[in-house]
PDB file of N, CA and C in Angstrom:
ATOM      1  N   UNK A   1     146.573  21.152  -1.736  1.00  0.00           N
ATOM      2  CA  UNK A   1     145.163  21.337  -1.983  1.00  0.00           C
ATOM      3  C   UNK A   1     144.315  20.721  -0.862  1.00  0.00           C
ATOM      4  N   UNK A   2     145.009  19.776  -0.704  1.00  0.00           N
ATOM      5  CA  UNK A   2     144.063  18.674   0.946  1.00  0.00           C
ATOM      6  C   UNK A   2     143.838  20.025   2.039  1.00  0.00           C
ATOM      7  N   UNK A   3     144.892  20.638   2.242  1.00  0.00           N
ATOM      8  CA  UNK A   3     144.901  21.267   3.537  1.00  0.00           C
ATOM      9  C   UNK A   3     144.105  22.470   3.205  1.00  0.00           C
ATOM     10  N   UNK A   4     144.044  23.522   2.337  1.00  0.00           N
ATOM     11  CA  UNK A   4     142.627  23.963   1.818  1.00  0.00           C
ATOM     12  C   UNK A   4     141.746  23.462   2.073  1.00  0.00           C
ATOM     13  N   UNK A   5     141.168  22.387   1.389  1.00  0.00           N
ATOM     14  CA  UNK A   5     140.268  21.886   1.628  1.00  0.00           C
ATOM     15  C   UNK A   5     139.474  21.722   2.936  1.00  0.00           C
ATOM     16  N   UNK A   6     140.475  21.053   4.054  1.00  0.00           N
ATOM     17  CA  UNK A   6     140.355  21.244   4.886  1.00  0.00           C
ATOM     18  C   UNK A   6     139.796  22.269   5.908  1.00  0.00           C
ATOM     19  N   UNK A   7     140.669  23.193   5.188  1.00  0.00           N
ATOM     20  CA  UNK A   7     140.414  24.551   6.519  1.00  0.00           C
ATOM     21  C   UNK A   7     139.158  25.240   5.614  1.00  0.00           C
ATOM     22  N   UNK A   8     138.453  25.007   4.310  1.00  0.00           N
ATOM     23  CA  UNK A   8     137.502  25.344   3.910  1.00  0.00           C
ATOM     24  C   UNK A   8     136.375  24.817   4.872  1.00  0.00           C
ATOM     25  N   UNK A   9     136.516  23.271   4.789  1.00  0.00           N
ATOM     26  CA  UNK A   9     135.353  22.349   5.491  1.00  0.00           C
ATOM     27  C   UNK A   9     135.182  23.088   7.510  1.00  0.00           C
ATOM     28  N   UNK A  10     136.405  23.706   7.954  1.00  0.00           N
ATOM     29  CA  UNK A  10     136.472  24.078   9.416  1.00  0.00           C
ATOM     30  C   UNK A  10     135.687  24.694   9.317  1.00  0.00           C
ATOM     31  N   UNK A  11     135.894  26.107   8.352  1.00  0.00           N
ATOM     32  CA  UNK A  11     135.701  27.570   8.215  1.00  0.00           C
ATOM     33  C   UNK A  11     133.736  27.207   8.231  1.00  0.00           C
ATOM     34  N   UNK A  12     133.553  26.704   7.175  1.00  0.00           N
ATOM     35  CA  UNK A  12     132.282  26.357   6.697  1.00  0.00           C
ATOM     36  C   UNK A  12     131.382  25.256   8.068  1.00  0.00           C
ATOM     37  N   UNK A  13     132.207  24.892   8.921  1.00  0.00           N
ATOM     38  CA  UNK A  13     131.410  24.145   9.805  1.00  0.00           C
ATOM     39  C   UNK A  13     131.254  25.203  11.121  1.00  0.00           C
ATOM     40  N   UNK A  14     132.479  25.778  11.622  1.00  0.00           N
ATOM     41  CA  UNK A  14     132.433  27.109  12.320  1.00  0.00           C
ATOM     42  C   UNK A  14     131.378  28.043  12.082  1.00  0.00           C
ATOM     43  N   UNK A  15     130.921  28.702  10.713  1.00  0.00           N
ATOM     44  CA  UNK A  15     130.117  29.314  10.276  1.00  0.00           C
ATOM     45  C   UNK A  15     128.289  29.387  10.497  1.00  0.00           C
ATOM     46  N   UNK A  16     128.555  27.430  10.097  1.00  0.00           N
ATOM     47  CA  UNK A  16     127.297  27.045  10.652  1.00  0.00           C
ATOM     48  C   UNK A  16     126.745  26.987  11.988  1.00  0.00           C
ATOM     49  N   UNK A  17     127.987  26.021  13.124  1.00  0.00           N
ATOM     50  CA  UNK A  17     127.186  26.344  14.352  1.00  0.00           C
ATOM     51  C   UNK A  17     127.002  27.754  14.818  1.00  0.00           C
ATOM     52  N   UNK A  18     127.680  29.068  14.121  1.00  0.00           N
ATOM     53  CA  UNK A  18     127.911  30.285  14.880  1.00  0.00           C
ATOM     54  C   UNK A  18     126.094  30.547  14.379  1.00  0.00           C
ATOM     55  N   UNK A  19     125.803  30.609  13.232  1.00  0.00           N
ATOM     56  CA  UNK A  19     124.863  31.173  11.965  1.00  0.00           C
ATOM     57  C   UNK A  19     123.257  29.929  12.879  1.00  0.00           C
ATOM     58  N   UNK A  20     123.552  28.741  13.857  1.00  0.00           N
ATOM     59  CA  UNK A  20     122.663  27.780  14.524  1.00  0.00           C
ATOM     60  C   UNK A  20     122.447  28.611  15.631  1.00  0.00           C
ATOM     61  N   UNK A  21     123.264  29.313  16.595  1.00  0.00           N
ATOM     62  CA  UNK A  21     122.987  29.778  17.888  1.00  0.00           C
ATOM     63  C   UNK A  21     122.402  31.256  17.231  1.00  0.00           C
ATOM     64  N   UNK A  22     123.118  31.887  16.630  1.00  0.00           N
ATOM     65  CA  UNK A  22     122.300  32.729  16.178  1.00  0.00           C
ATOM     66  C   UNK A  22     120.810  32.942  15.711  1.00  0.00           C
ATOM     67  N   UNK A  23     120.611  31.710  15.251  1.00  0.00           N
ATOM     68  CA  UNK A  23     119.513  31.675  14.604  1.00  0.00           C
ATOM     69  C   UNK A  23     118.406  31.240  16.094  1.00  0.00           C
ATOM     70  N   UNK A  24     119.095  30.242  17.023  1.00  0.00           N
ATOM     71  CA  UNK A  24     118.089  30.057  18.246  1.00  0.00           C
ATOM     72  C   UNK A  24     117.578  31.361  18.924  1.00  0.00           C
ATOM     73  N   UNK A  25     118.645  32.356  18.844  1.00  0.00           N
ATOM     74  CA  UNK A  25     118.017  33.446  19.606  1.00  0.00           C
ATOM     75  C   UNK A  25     116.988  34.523  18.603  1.00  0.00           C
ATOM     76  N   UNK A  26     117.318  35.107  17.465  1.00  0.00           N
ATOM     77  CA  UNK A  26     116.468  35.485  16.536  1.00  0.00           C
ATOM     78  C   UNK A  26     115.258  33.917  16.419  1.00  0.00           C
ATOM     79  N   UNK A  27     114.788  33.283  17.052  1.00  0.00           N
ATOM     80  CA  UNK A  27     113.801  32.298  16.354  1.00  0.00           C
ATOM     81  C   UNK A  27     113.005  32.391  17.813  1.00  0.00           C
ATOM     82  N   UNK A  28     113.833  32.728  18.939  1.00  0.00           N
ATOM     83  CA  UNK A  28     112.617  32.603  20.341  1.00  0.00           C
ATOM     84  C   UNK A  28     111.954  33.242  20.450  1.00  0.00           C
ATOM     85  N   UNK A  29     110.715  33.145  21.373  1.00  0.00           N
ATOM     86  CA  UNK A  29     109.407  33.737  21.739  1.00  0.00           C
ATOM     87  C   UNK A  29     109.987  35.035  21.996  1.00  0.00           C
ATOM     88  N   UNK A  30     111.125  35.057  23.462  1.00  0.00           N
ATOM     89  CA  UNK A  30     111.682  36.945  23.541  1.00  0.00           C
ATOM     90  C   UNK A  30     112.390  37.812  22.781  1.00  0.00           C
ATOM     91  N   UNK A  31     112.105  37.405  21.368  1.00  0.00           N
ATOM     92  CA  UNK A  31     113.103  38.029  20.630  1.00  0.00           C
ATOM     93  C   UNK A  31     112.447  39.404  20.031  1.00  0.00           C
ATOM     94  N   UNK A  32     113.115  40.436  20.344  1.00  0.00           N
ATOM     95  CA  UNK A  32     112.633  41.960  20.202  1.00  0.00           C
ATOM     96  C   UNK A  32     113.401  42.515  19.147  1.00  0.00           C
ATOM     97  N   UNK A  33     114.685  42.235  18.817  1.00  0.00           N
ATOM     98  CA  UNK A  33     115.657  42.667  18.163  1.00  0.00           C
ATOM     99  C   UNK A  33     116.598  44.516  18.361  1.00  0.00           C
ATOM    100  N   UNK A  34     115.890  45.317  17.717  1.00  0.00           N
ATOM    101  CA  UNK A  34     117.182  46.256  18.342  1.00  0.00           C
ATOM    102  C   UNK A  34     116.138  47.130  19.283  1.00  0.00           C
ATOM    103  N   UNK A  35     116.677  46.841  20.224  1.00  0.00           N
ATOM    104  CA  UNK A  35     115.417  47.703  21.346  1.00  0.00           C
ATOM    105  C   UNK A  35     116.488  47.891  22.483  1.00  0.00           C
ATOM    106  N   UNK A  36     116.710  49.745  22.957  1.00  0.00           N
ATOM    107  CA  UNK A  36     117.086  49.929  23.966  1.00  0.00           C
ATOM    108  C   UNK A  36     116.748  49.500  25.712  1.00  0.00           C
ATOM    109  N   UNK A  37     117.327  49.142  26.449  1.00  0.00           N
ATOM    110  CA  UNK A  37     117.013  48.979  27.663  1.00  0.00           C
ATOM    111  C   UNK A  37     116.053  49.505  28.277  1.00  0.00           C
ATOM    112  N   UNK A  38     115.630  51.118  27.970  1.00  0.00           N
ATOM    113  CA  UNK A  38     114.543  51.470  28.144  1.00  0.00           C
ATOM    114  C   UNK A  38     112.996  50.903  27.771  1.00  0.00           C
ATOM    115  N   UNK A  39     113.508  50.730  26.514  1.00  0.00           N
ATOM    116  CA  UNK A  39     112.457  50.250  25.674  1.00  0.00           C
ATOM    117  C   UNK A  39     111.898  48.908  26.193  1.00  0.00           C
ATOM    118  N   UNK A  40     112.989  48.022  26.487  1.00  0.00           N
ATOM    119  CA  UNK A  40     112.611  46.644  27.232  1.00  0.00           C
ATOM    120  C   UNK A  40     112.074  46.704  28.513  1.00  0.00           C
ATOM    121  N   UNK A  41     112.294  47.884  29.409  1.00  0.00           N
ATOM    122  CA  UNK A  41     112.135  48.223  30.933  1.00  0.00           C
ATOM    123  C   UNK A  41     110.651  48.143  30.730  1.00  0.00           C
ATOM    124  N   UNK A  42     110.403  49.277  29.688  1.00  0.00           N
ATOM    125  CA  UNK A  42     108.969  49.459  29.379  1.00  0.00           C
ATOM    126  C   UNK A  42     108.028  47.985  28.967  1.00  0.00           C
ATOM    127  N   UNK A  43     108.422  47.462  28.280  1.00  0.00           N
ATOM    128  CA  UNK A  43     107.779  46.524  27.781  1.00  0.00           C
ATOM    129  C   UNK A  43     106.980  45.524  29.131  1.00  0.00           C
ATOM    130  N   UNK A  44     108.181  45.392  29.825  1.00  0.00           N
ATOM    131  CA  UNK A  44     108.344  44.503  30.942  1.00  0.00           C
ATOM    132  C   UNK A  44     107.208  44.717  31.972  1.00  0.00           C
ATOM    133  N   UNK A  45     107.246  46.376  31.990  1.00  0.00           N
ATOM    134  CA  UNK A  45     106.743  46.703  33.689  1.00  0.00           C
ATOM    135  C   UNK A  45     105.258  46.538  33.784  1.00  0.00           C
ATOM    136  N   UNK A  46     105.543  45.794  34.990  1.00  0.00           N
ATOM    137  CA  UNK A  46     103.867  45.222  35.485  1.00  0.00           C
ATOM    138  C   UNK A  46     103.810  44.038  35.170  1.00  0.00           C
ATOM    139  N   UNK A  47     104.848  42.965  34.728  1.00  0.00           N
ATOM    140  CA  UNK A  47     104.413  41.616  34.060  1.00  0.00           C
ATOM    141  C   UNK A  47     104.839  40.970  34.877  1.00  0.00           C
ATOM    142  N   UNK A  48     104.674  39.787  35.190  1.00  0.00           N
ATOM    143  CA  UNK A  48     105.144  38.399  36.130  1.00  0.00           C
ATOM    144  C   UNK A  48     106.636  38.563  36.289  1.00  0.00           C
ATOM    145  N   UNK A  49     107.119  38.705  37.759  1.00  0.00           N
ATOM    146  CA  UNK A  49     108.546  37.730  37.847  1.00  0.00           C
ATOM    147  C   UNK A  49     108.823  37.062  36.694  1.00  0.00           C
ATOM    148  N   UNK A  50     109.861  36.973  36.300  1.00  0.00           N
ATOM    149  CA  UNK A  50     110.702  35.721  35.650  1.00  0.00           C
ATOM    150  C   UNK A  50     110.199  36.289  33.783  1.00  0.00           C
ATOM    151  N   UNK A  51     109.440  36.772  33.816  1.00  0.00           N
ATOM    152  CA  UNK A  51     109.122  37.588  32.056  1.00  0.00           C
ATOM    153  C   UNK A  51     110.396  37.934  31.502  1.00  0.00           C
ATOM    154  N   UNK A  52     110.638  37.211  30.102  1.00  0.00           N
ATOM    155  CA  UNK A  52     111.717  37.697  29.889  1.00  0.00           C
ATOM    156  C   UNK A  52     111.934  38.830  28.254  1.00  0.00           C
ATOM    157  N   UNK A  53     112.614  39.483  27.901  1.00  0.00           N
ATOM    158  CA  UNK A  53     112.662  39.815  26.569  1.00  0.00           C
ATOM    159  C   UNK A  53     114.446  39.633  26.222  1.00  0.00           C
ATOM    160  N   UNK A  54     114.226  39.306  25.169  1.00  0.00           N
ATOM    161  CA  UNK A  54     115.615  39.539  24.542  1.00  0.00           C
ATOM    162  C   UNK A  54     115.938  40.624  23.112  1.00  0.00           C
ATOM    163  N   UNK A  55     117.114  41.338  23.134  1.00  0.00           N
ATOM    164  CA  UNK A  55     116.932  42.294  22.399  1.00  0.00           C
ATOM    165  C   UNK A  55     119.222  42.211  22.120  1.00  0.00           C
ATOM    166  N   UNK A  56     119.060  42.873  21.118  1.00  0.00           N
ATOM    167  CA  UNK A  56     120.169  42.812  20.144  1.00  0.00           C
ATOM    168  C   UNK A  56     121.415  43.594  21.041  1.00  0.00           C
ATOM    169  N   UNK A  57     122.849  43.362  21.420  1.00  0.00           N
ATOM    170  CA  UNK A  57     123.506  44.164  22.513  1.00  0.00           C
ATOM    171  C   UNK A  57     124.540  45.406  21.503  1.00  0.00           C
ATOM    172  N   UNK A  58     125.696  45.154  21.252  1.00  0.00           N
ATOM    173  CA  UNK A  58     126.533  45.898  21.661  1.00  0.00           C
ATOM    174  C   UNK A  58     127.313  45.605  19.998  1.00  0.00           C
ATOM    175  N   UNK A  59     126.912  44.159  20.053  1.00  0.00           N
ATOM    176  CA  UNK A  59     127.884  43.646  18.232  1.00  0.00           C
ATOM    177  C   UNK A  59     127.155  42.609  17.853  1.00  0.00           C
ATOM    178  N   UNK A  60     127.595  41.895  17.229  1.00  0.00           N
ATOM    179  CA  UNK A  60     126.678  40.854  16.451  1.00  0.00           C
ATOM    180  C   UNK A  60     126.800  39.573  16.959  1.00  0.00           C
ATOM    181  N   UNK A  61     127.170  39.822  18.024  1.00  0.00           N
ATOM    182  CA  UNK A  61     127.119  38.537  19.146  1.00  0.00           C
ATOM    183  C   UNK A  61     126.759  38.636  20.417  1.00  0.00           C
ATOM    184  N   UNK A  62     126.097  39.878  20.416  1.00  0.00           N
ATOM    185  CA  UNK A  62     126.150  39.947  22.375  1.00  0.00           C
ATOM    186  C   UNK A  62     124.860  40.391  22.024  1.00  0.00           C
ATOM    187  N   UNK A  63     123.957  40.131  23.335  1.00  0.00           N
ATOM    188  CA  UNK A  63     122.628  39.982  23.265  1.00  0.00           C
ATOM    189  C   UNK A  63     121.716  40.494  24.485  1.00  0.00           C
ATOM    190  N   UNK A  64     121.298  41.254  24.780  1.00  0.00           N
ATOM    191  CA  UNK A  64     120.434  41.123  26.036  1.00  0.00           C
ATOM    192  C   UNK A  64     119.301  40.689  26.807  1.00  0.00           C
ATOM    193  N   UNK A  65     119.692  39.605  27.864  1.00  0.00           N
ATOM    194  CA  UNK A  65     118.387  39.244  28.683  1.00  0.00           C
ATOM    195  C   UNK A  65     118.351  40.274  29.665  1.00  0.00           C
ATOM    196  N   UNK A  66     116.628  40.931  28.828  1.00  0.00           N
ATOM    197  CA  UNK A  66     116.035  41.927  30.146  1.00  0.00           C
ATOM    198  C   UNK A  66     114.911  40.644  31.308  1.00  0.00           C
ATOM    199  N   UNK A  67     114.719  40.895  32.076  1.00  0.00           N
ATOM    200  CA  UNK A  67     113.568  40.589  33.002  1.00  0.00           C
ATOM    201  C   UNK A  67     113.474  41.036  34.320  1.00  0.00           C
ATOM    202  N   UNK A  68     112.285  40.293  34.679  1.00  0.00           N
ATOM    203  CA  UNK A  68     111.544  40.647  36.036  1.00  0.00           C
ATOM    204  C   UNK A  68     112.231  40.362  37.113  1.00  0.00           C
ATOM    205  N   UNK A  69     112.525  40.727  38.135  1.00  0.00           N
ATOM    206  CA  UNK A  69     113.092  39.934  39.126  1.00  0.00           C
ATOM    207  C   UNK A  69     111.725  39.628  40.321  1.00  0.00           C
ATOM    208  N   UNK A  70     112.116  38.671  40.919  1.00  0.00           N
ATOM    209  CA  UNK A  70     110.958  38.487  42.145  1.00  0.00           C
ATOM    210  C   UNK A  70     110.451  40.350  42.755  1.00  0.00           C
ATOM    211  N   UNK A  71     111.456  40.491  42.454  1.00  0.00           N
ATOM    212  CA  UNK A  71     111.034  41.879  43.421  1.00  0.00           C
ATOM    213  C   UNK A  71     110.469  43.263  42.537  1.00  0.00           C
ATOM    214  N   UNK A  72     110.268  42.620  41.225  1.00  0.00           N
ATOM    215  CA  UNK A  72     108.858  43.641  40.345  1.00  0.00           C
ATOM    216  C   UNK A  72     109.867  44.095  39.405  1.00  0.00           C
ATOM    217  N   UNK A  73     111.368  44.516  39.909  1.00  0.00           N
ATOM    218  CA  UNK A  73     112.419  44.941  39.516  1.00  0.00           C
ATOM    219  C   UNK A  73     112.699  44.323  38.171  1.00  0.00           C
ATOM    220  N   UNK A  74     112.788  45.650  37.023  1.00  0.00           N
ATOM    221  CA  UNK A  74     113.554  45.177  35.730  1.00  0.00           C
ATOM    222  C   UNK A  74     115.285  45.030  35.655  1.00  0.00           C
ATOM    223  N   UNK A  75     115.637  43.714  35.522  1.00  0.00           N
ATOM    224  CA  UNK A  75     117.252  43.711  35.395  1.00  0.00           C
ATOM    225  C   UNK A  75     117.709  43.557  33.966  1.00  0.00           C
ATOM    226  N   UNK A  76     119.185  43.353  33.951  1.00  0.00           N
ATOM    227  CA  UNK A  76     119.650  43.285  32.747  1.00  0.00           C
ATOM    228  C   UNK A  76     120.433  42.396  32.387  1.00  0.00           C
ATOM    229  N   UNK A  77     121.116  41.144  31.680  1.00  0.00           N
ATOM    230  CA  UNK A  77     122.296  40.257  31.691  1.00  0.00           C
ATOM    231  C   UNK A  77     122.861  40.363  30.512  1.00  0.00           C
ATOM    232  N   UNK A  78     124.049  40.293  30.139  1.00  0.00           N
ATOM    233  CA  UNK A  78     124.558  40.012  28.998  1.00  0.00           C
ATOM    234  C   UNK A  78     124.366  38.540  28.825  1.00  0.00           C
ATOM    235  N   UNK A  79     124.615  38.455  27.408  1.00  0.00           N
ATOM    236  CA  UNK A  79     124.508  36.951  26.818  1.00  0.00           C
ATOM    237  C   UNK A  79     125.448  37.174  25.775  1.00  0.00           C
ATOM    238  N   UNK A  80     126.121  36.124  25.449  1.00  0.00           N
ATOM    239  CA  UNK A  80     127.257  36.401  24.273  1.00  0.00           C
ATOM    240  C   UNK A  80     127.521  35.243  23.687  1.00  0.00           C
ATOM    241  N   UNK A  81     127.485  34.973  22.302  1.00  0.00           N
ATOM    242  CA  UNK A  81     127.913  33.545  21.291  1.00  0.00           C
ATOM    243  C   UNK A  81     129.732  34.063  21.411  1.00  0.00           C
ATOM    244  N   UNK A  82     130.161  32.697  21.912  1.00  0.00           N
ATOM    245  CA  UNK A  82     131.773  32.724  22.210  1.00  0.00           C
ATOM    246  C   UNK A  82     131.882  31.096  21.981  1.00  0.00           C
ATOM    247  N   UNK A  83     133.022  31.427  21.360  1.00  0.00           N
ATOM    248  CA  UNK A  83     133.790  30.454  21.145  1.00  0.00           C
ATOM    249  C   UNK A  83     134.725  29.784  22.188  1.00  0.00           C
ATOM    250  N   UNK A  84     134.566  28.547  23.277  1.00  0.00           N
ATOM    251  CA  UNK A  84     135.348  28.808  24.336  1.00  0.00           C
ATOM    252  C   UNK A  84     135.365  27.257  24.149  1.00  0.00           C
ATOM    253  N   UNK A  85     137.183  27.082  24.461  1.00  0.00           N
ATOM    254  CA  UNK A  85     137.733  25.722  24.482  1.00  0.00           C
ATOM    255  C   UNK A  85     137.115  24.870  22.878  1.00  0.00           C
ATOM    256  N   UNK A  86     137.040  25.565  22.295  1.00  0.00           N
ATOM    257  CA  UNK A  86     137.199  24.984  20.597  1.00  0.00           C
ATOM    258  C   UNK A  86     135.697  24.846  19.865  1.00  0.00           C
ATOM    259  N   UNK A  87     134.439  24.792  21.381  1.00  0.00           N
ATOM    260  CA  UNK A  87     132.649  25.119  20.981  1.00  0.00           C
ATOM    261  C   UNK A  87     132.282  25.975  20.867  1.00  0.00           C
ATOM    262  N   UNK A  88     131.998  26.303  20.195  1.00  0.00           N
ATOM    263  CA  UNK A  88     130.654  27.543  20.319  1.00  0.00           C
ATOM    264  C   UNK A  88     130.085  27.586  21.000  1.00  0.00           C
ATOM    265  N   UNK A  89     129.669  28.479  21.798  1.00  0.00           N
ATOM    266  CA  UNK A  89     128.324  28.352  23.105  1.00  0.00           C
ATOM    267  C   UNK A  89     127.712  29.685  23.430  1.00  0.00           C
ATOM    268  N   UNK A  90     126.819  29.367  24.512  1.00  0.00           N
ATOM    269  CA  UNK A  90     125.852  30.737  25.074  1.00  0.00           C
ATOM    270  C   UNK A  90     126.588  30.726  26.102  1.00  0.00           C
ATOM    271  N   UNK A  91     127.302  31.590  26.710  1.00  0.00           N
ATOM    272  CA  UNK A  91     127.389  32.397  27.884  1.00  0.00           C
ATOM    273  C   UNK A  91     127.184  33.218  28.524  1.00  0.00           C
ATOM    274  N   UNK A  92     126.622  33.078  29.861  1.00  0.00           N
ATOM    275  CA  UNK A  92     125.914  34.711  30.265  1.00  0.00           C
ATOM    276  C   UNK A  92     127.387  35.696  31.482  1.00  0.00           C
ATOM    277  N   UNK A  93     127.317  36.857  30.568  1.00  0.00           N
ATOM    278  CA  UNK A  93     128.501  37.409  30.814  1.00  0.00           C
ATOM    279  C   UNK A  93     129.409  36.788  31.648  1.00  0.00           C
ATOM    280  N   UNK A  94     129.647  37.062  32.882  1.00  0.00           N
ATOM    281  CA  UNK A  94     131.177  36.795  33.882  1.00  0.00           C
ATOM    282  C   UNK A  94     130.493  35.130  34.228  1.00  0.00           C
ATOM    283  N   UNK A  95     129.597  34.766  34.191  1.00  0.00           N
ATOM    284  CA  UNK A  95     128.909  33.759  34.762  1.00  0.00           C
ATOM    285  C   UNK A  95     130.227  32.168  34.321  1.00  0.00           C
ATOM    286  N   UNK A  96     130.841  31.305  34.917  1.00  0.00           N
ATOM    287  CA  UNK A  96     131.500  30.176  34.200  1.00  0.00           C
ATOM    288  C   UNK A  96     130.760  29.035  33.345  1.00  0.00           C
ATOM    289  N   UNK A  97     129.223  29.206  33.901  1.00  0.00           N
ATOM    290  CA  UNK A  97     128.959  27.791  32.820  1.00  0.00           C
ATOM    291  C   UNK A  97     128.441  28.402  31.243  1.00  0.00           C
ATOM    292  N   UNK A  98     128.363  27.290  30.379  1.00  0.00           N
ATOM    293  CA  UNK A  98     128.180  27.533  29.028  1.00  0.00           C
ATOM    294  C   UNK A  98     127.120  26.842  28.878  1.00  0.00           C
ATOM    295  N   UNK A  99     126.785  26.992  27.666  1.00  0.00           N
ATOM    296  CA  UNK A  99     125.267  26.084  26.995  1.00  0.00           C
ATOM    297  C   UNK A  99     125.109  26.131  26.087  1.00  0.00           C
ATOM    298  N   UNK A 100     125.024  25.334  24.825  1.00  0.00           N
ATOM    299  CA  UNK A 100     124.532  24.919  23.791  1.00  0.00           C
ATOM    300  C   UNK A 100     123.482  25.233  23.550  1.00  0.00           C
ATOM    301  N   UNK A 101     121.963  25.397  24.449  1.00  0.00           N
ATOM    302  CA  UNK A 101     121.067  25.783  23.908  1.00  0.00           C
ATOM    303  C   UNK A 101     120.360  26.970  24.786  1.00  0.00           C
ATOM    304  N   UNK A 102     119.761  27.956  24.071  1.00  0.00           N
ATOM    305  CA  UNK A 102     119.577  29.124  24.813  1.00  0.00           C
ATOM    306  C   UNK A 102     118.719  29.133  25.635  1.00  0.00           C
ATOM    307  N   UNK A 103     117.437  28.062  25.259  1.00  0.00           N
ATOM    308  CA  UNK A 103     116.459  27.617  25.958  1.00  0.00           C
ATOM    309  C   UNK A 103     116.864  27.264  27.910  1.00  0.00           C
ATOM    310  N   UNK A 104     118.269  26.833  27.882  1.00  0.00           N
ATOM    311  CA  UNK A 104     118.548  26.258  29.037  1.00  0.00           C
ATOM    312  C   UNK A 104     119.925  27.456  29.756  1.00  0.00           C
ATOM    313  N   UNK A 105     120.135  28.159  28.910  1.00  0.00           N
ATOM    314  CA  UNK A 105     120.857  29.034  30.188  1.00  0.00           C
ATOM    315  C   UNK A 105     119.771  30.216  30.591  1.00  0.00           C
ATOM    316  N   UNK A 106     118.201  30.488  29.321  1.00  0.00           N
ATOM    317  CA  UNK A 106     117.706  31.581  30.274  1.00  0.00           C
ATOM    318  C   UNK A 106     117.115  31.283  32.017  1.00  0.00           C
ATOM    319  N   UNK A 107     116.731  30.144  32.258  1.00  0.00           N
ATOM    320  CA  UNK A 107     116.446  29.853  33.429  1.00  0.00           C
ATOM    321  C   UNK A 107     117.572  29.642  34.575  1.00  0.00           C
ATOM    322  N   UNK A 108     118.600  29.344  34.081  1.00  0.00           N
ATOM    323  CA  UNK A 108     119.688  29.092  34.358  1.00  0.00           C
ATOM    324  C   UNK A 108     120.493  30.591  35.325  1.00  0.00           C
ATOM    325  N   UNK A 109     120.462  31.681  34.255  1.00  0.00           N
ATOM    326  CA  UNK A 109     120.544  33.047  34.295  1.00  0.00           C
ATOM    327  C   UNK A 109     119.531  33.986  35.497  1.00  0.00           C
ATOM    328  N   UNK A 110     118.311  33.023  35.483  1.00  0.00           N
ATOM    329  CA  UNK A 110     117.472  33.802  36.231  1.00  0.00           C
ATOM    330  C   UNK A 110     117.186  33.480  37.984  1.00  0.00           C
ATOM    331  N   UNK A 111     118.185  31.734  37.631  1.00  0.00           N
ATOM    332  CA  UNK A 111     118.082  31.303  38.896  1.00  0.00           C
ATOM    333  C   UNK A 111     116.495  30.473  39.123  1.00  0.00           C
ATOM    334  N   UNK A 112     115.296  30.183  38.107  1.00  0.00           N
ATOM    335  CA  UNK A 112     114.434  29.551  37.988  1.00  0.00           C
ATOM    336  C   UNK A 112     114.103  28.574  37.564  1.00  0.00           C
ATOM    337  N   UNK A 113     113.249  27.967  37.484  1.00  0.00           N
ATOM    338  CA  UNK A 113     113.122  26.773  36.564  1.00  0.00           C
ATOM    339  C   UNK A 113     112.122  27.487  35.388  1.00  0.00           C
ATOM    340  N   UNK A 114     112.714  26.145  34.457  1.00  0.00           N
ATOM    341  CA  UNK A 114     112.322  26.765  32.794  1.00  0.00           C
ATOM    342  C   UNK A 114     110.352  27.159  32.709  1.00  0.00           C
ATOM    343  N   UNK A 115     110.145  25.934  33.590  1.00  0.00           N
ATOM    344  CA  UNK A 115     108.415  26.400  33.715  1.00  0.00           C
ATOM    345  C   UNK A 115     107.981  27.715  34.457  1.00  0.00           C
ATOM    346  N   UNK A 116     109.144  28.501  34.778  1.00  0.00           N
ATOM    347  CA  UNK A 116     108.532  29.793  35.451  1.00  0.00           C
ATOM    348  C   UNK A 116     109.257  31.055  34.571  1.00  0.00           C
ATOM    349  N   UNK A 117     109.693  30.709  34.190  1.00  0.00           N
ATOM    350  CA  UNK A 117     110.602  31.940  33.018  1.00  0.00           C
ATOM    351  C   UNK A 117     109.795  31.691  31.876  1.00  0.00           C
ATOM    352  N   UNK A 118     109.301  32.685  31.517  1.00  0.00           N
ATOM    353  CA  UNK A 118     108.336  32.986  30.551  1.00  0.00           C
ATOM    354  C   UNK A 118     108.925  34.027  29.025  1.00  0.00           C
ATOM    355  N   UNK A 119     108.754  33.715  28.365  1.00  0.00           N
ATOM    356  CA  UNK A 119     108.602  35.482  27.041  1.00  0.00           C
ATOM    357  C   UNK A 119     107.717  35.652  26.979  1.00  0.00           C
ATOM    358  N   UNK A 120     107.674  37.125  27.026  1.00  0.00           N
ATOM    359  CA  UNK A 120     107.159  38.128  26.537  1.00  0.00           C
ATOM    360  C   UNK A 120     106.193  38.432  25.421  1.00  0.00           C
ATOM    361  N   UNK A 121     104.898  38.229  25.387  1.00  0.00           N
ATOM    362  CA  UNK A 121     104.013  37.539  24.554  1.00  0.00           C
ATOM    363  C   UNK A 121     103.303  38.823  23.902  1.00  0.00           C
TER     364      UNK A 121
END
């Protein structure tokens, strides 16, 4: 019964940080939810460098950062809640570092600092 118990308390703590990162990205300023790439291109064009939107990807963990690039240009990044080396984290697709909070890989992702990466208001 201990070892139940146990893998109840994992299951149920797993659940939560997955159901915490989830919830950071549904809770930010760029959060659009199911909106095609087009749809975000549009949103975007004409707004500041570094503008960002985020919108729902591919499954219930992958996510997309659209934005501006210096050069007016709308791009695209994956973002994905993964489980890597036993944490949960934000990773932006092929990229190696991870992050705990989403706040700090979008600038991260864009190559800016956090005071110039903006959402989409």
């Amino acid at each position: 019964m201990l070892s139940s118990s146990k893998t109840l308390l994992r299951e149920v703590t797993v659940a939560s940080k997955v159901a915490e990162l989830v919830s950071q990205v549904h809770a930010h300023a760029a959060w659009r939810g199911q909106i095609s790439l087009v749809e975000a291109e549009a949103l975007l064009k004409g707004h500041l460098p570094y503008t960002v939107v985020l919108s729902q990807g591919n499954d219930e963990y992958h996510y997309v950062l659209s934005y501006v690039g210096a050069d007016a240009t709308v791009y695209h990044k994956n973002v994905r809640i993964l489980k890597i080396h036993g944490s949960w984290i934000f990773k932006n697709g092929g990229a190696s570092r991870t992050f705990a909070q989403l706040d700090a890989l979008i600038p991260d992702c864009l190559g800016c600092s956090a005071e110039v990466c903006k959402s989409l208001r």
